[in-house]
PDB file of N, CA and C in Angstrom:
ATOM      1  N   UNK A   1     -80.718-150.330  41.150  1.00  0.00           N
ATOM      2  CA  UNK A   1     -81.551-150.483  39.981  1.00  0.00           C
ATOM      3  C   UNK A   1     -82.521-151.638  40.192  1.00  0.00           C
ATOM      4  N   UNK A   2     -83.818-151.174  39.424  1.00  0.00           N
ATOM      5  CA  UNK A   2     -85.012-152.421  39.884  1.00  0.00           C
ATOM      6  C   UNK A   2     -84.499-153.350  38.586  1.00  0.00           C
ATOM      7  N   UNK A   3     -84.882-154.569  38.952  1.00  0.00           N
ATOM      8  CA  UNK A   3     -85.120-155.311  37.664  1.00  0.00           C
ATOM      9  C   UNK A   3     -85.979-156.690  37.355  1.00  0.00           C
ATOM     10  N   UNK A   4     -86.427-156.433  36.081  1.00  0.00           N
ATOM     11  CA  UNK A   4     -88.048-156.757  35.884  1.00  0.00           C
ATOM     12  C   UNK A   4     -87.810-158.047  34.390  1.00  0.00           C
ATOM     13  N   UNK A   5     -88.558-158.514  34.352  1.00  0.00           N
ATOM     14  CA  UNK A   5     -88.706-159.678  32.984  1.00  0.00           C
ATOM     15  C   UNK A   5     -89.494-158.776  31.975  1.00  0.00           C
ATOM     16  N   UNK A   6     -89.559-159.243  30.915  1.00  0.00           N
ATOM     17  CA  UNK A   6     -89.890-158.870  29.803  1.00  0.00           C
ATOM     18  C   UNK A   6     -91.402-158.805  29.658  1.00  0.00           C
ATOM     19  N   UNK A   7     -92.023-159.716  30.754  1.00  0.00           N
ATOM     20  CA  UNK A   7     -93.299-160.079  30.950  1.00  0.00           C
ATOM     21  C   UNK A   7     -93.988-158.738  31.082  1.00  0.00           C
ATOM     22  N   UNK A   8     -93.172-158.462  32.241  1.00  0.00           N
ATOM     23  CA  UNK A   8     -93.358-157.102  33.169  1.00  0.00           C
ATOM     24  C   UNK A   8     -93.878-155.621  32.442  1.00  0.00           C
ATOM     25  N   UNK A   9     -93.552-155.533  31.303  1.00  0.00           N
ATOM     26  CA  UNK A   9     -93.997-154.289  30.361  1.00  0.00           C
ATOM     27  C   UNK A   9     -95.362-154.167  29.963  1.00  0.00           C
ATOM     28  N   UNK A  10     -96.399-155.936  29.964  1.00  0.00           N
ATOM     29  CA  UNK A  10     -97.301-155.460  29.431  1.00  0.00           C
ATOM     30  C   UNK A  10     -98.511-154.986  30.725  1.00  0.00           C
ATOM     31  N   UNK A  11     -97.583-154.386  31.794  1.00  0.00           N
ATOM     32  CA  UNK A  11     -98.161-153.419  32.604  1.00  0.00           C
ATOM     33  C   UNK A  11     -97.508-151.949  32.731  1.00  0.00           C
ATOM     34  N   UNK A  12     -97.069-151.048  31.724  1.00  0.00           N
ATOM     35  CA  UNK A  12     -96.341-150.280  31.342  1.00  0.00           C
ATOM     36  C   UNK A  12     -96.649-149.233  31.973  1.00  0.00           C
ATOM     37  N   UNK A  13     -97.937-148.904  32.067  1.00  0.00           N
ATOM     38  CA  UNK A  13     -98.296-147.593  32.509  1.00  0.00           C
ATOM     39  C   UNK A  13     -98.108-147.750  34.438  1.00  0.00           C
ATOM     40  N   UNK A  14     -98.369-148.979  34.844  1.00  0.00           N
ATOM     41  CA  UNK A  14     -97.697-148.833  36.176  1.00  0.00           C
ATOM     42  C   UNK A  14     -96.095-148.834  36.510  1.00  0.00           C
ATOM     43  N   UNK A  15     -95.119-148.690  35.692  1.00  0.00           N
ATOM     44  CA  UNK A  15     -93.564-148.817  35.597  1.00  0.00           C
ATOM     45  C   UNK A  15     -93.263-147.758  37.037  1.00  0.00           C
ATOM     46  N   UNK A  16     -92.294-148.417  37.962  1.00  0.00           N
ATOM     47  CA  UNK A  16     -91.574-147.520  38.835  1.00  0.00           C
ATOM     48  C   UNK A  16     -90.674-146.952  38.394  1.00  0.00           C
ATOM     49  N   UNK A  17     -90.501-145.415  38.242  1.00  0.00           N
ATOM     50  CA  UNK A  17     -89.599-144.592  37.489  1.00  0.00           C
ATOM     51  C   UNK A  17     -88.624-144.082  38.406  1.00  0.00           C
ATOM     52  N   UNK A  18     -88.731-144.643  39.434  1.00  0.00           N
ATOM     53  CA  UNK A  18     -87.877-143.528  40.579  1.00  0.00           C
ATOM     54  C   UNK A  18     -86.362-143.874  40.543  1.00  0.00           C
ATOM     55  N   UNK A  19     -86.168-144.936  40.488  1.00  0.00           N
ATOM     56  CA  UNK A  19     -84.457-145.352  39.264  1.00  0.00           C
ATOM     57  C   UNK A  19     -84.851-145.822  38.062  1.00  0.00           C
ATOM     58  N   UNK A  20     -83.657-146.026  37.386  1.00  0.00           N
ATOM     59  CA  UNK A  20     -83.639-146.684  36.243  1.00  0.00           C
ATOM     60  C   UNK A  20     -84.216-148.403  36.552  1.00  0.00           C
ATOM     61  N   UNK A  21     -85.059-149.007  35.460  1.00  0.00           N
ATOM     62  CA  UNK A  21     -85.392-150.141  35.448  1.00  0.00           C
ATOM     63  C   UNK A  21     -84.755-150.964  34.482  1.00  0.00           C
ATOM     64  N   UNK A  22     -84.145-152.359  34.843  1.00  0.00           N
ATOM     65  CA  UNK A  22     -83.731-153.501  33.827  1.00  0.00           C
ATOM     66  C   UNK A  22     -84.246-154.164  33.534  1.00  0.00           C
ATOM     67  N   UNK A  23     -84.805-154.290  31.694  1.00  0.00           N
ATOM     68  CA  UNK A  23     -85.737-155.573  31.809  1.00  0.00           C
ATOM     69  C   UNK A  23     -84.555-156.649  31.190  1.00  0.00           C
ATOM     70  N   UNK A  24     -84.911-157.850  31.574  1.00  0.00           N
ATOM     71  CA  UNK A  24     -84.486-158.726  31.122  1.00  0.00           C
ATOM     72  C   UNK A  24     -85.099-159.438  30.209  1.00  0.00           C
ATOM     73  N   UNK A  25     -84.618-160.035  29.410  1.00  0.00           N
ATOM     74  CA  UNK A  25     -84.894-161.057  28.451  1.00  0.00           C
ATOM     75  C   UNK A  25     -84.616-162.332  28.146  1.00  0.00           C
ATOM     76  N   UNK A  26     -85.053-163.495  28.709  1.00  0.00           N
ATOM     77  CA  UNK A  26     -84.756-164.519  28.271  1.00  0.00           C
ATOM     78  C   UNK A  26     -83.527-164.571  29.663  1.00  0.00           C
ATOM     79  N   UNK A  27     -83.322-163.937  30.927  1.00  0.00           N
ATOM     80  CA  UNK A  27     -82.561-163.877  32.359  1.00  0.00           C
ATOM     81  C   UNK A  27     -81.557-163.178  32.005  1.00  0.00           C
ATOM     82  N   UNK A  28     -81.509-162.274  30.574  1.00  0.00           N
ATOM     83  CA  UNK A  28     -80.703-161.581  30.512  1.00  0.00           C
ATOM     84  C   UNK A  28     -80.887-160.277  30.696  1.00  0.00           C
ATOM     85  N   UNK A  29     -80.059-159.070  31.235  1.00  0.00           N
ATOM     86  CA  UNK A  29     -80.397-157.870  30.945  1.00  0.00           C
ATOM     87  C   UNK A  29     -80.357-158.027  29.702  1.00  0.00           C
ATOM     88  N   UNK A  30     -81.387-156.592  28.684  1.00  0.00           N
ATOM     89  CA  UNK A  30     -81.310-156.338  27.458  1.00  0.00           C
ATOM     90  C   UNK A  30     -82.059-154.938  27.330  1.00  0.00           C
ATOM     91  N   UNK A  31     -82.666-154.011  28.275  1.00  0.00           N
ATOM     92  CA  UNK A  31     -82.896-153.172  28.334  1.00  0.00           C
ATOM     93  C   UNK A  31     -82.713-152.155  29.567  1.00  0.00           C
ATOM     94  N   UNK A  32     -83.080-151.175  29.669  1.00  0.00           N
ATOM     95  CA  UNK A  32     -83.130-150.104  30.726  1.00  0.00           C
ATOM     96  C   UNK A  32     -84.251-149.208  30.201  1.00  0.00           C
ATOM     97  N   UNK A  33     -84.624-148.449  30.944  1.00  0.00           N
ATOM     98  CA  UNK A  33     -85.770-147.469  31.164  1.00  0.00           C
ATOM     99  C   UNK A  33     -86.064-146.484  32.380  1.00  0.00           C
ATOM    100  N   UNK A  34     -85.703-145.617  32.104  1.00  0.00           N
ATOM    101  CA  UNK A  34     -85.785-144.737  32.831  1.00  0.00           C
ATOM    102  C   UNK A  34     -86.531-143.571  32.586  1.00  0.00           C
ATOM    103  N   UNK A  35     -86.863-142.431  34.036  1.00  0.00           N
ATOM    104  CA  UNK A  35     -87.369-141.429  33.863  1.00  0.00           C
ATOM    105  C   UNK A  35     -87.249-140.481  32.366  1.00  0.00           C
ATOM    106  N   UNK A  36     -87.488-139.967  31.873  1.00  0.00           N
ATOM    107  CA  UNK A  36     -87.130-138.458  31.330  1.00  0.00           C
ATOM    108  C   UNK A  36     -86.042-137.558  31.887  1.00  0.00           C
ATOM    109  N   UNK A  37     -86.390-137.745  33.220  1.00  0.00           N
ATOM    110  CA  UNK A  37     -85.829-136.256  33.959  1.00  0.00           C
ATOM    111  C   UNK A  37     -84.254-137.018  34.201  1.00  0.00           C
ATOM    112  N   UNK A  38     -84.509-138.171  34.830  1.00  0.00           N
ATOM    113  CA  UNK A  38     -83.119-138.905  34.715  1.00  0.00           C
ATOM    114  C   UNK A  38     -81.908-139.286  33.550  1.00  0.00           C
ATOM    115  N   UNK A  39     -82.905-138.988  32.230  1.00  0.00           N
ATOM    116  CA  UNK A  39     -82.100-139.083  31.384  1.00  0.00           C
ATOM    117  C   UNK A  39     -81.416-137.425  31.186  1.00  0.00           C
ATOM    118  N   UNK A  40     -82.350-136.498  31.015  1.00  0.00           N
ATOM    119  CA  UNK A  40     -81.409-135.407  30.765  1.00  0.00           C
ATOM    120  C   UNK A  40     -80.918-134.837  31.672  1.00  0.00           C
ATOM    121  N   UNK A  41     -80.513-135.452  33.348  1.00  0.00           N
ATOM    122  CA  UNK A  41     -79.237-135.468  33.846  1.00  0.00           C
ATOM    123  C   UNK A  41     -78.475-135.956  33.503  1.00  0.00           C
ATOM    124  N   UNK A  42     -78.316-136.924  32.678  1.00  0.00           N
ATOM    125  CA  UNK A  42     -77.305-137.861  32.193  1.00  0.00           C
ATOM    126  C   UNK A  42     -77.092-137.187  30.586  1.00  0.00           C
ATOM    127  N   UNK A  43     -77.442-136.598  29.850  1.00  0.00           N
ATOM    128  CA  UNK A  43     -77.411-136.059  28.627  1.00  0.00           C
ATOM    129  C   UNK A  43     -76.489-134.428  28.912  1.00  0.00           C
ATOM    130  N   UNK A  44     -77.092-134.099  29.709  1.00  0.00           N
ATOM    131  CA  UNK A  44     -76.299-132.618  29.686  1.00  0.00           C
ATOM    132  C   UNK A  44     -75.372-132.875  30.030  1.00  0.00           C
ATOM    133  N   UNK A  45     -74.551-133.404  31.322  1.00  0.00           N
ATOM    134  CA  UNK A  45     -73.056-133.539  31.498  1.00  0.00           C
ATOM    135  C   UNK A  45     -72.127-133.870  30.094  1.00  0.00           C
ATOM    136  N   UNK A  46     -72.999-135.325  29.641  1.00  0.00           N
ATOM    137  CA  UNK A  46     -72.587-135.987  28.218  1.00  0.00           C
ATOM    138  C   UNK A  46     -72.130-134.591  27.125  1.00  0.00           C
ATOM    139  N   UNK A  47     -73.007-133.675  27.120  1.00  0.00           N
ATOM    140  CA  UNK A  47     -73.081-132.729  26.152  1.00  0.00           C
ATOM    141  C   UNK A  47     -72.091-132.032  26.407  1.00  0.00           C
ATOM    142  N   UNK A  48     -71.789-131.113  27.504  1.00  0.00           N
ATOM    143  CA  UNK A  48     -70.416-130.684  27.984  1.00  0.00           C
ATOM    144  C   UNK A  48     -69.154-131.030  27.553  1.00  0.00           C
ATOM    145  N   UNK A  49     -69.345-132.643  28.004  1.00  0.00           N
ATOM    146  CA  UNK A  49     -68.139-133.124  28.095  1.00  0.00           C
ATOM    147  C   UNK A  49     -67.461-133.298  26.393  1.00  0.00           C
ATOM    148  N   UNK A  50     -68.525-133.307  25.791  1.00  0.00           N
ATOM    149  CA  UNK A  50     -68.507-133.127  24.198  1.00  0.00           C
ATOM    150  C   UNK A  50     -67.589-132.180  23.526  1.00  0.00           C
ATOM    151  N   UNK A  51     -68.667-130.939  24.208  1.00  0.00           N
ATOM    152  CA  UNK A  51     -67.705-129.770  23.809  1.00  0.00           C
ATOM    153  C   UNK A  51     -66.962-129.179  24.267  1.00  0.00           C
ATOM    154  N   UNK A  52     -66.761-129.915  25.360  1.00  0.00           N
ATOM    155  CA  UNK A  52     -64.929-129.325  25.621  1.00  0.00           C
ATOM    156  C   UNK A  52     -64.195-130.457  25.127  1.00  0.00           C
ATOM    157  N   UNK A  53     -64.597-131.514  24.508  1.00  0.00           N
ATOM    158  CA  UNK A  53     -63.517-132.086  23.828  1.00  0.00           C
ATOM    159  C   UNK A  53     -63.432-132.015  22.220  1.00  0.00           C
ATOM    160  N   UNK A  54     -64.415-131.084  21.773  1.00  0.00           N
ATOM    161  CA  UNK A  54     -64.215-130.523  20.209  1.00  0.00           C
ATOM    162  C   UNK A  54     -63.453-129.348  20.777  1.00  0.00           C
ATOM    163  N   UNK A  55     -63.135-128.630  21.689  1.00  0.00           N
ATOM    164  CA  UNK A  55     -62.785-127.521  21.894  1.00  0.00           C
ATOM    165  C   UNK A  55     -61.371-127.500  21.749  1.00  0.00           C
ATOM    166  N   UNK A  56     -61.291-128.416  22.610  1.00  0.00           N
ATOM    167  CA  UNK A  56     -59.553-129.641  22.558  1.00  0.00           C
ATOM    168  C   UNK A  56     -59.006-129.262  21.366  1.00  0.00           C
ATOM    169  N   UNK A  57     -59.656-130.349  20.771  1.00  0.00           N
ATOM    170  CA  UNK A  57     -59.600-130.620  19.228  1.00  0.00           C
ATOM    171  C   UNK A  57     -59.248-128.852  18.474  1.00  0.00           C
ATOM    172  N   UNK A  58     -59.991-128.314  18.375  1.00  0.00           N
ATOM    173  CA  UNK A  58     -60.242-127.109  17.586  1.00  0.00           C
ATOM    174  C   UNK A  58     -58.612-126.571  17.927  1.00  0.00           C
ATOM    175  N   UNK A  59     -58.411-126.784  19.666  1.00  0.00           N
ATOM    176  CA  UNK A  59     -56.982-125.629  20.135  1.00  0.00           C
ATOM    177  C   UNK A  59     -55.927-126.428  19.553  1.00  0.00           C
ATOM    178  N   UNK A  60     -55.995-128.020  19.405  1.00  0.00           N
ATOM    179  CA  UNK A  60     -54.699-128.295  19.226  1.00  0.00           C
ATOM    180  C   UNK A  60     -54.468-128.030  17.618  1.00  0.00           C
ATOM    181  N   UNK A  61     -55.347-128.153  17.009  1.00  0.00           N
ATOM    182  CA  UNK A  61     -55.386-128.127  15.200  1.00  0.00           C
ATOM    183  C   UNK A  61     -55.449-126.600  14.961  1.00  0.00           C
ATOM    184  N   UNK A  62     -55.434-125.687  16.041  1.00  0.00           N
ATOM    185  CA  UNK A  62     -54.910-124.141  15.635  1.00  0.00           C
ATOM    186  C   UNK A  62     -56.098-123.443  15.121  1.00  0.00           C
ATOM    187  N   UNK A  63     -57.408-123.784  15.275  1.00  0.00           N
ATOM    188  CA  UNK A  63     -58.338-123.589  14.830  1.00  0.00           C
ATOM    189  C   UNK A  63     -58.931-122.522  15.894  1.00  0.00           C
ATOM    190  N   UNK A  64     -58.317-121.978  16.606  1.00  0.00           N
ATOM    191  CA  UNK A  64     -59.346-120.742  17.704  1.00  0.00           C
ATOM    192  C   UNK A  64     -58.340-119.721  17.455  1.00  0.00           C
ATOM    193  N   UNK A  65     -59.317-118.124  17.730  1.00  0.00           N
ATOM    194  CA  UNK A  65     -58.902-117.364  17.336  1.00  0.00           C
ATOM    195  C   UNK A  65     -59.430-116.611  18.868  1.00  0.00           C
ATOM    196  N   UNK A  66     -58.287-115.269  18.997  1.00  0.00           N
ATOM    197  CA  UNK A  66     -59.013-114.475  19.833  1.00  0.00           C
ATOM    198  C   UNK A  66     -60.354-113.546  20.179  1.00  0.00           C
ATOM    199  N   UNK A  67     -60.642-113.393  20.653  1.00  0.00           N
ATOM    200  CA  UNK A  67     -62.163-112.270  20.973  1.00  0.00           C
ATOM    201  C   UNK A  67     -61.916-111.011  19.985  1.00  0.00           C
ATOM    202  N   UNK A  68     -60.462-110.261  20.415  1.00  0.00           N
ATOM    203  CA  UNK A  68     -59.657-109.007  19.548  1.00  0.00           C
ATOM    204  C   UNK A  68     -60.101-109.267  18.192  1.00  0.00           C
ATOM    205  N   UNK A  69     -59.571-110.708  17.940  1.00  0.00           N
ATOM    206  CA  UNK A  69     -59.198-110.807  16.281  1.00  0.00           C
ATOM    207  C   UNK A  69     -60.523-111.568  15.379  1.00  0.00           C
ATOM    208  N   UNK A  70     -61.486-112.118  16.471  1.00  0.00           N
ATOM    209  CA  UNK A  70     -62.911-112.141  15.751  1.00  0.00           C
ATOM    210  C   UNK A  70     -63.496-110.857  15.219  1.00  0.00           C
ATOM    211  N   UNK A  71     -63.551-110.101  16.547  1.00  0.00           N
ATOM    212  CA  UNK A  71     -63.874-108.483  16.121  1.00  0.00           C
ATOM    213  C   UNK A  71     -63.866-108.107  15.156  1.00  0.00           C
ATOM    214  N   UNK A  72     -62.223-107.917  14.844  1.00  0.00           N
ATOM    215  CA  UNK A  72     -61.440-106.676  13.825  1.00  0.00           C
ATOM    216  C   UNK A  72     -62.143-107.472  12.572  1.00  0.00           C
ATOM    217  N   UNK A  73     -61.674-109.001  12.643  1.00  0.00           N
ATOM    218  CA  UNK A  73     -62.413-109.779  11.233  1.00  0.00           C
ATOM    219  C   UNK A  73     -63.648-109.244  10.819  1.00  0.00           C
ATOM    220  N   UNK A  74     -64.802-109.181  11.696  1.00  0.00           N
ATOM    221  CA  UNK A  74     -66.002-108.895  11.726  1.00  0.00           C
ATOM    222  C   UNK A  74     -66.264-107.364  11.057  1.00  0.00           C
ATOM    223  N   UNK A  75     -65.342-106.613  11.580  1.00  0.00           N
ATOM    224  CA  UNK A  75     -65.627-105.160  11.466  1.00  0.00           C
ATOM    225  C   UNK A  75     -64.774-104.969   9.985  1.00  0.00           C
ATOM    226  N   UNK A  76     -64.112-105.665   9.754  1.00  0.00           N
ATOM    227  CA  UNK A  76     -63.586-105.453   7.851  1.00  0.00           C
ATOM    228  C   UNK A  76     -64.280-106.218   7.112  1.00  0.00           C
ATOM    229  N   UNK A  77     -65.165-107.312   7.707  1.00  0.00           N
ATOM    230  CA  UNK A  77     -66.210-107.387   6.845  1.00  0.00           C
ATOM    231  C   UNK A  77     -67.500-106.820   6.643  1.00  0.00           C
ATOM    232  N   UNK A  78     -67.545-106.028   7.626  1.00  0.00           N
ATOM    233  CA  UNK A  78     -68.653-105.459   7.891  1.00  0.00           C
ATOM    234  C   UNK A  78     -68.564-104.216   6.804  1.00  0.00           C
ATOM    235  N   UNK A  79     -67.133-103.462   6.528  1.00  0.00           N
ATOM    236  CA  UNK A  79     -67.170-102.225   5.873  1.00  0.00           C
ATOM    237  C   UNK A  79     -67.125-102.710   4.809  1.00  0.00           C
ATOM    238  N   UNK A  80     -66.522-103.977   4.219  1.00  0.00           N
ATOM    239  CA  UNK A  80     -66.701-104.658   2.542  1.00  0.00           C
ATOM    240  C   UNK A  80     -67.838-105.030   2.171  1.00  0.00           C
TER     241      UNK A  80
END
Protein backbone atom coordinates (compact mmCIF):
# COMPACT_ATOMS: atom_id res chain seq x y z
CA UNK A 1 0.00 0.00 0.00
CA UNK A 2 1.20 3.64 -1.05
CA UNK A 3 1.01 6.16 1.58
CA UNK A 4 0.52 9.83 1.24
CA UNK A 5 -0.18 13.05 3.79
CA UNK A 6 -3.20 14.81 3.74
CA UNK A 7 -1.39 17.51 1.77
CA UNK A 8 -1.25 15.07 -1.02
CA UNK A 9 -5.11 15.21 -2.12
CA UNK A 10 -5.05 18.66 -3.22
CA UNK A 11 -3.54 16.92 -6.33
CA UNK A 12 -6.45 14.43 -6.61
CA UNK A 13 -6.91 13.98 -10.07
CA UNK A 14 -3.22 12.68 -10.33
CA UNK A 15 -3.92 9.84 -7.35
CA UNK A 16 -2.10 6.35 -8.11
CA UNK A 17 -4.97 3.89 -8.12
CA UNK A 18 -3.11 0.78 -8.86
CA UNK A 19 -3.34 -0.26 -4.90
CA UNK A 20 -5.12 1.08 -2.33
CA UNK A 21 -3.72 4.53 -1.00
CA UNK A 22 -3.24 5.74 2.87
CA UNK A 23 -3.63 9.16 3.64
CA UNK A 24 -2.47 10.18 6.73
CA UNK A 25 -3.33 12.81 8.99
CA UNK A 26 -1.53 14.61 11.34
CA UNK A 27 1.36 10.96 10.79
CA UNK A 28 -1.56 9.13 11.31
CA UNK A 29 -3.32 6.76 8.99
CA UNK A 30 -7.00 8.06 8.78
CA UNK A 31 -7.99 7.20 5.38
CA UNK A 32 -7.75 4.77 2.34
CA UNK A 33 -8.74 5.16 -1.26
CA UNK A 34 -8.91 3.04 -3.65
CA UNK A 35 -9.85 2.04 -7.21
CA UNK A 36 -13.63 1.34 -7.93
CA UNK A 37 -12.78 -1.87 -9.49
CA UNK A 38 -10.80 -2.80 -6.30
CA UNK A 39 -13.50 -2.09 -4.20
CA UNK A 40 -16.12 -4.29 -5.82
CA UNK A 41 -13.67 -7.14 -5.54
CA UNK A 42 -13.77 -6.63 -2.09
CA UNK A 43 -17.72 -6.04 -1.90
CA UNK A 44 -18.85 -9.12 -3.75
CA UNK A 45 -17.01 -11.79 -1.72
CA UNK A 46 -18.35 -9.49 1.43
CA UNK A 47 -21.87 -10.00 -0.15
CA UNK A 48 -21.65 -13.81 -0.38
CA UNK A 49 -20.30 -14.26 2.64
CA UNK A 50 -23.49 -12.39 3.93
CA UNK A 51 -25.75 -14.60 2.49
CA UNK A 52 -24.65 -17.64 3.35
CA UNK A 53 -24.64 -16.49 6.74
CA UNK A 54 -28.47 -15.31 6.71
CA UNK A 55 -28.85 -18.65 5.10
CA UNK A 56 -27.28 -20.21 8.34
CA UNK A 57 -29.46 -18.29 10.24
CA UNK A 58 -32.76 -18.99 8.23
CA UNK A 59 -31.67 -23.24 8.47
CA UNK A 60 -31.03 -23.16 12.04
CA UNK A 61 -34.40 -21.08 13.06
CA UNK A 62 -36.33 -23.72 10.68
CA UNK A 63 -37.12 -21.14 8.36
CA UNK A 64 -36.32 -23.07 4.76
CA UNK A 65 -38.55 -25.04 3.06
CA UNK A 66 -38.13 -27.51 0.18
CA UNK A 67 -38.27 -26.80 -3.77
CA UNK A 68 -41.42 -29.81 -3.60
CA UNK A 69 -43.12 -27.85 -0.87
CA UNK A 70 -42.60 -24.17 -2.30
CA UNK A 71 -44.32 -25.54 -5.40
CA UNK A 72 -47.36 -27.36 -4.01
CA UNK A 73 -47.68 -23.94 -1.68
CA UNK A 74 -47.59 -21.94 -4.83
CA UNK A 75 -49.94 -24.09 -6.84
CA UNK A 76 -52.85 -23.96 -3.87
CA UNK A 77 -52.45 -20.58 -4.01
CA UNK A 78 -52.55 -20.21 -7.27
CA UNK A 79 -56.12 -22.20 -7.53
CA UNK A 80 -57.51 -19.89 -4.37
Amino acid sequence: MHVETVSFLKNAANLPLEEPLIITQNGKPAYVIESIEERNKLDEPIALLKLVSFAKNYMQAGRVVSSDSLKGRLAKRKQS
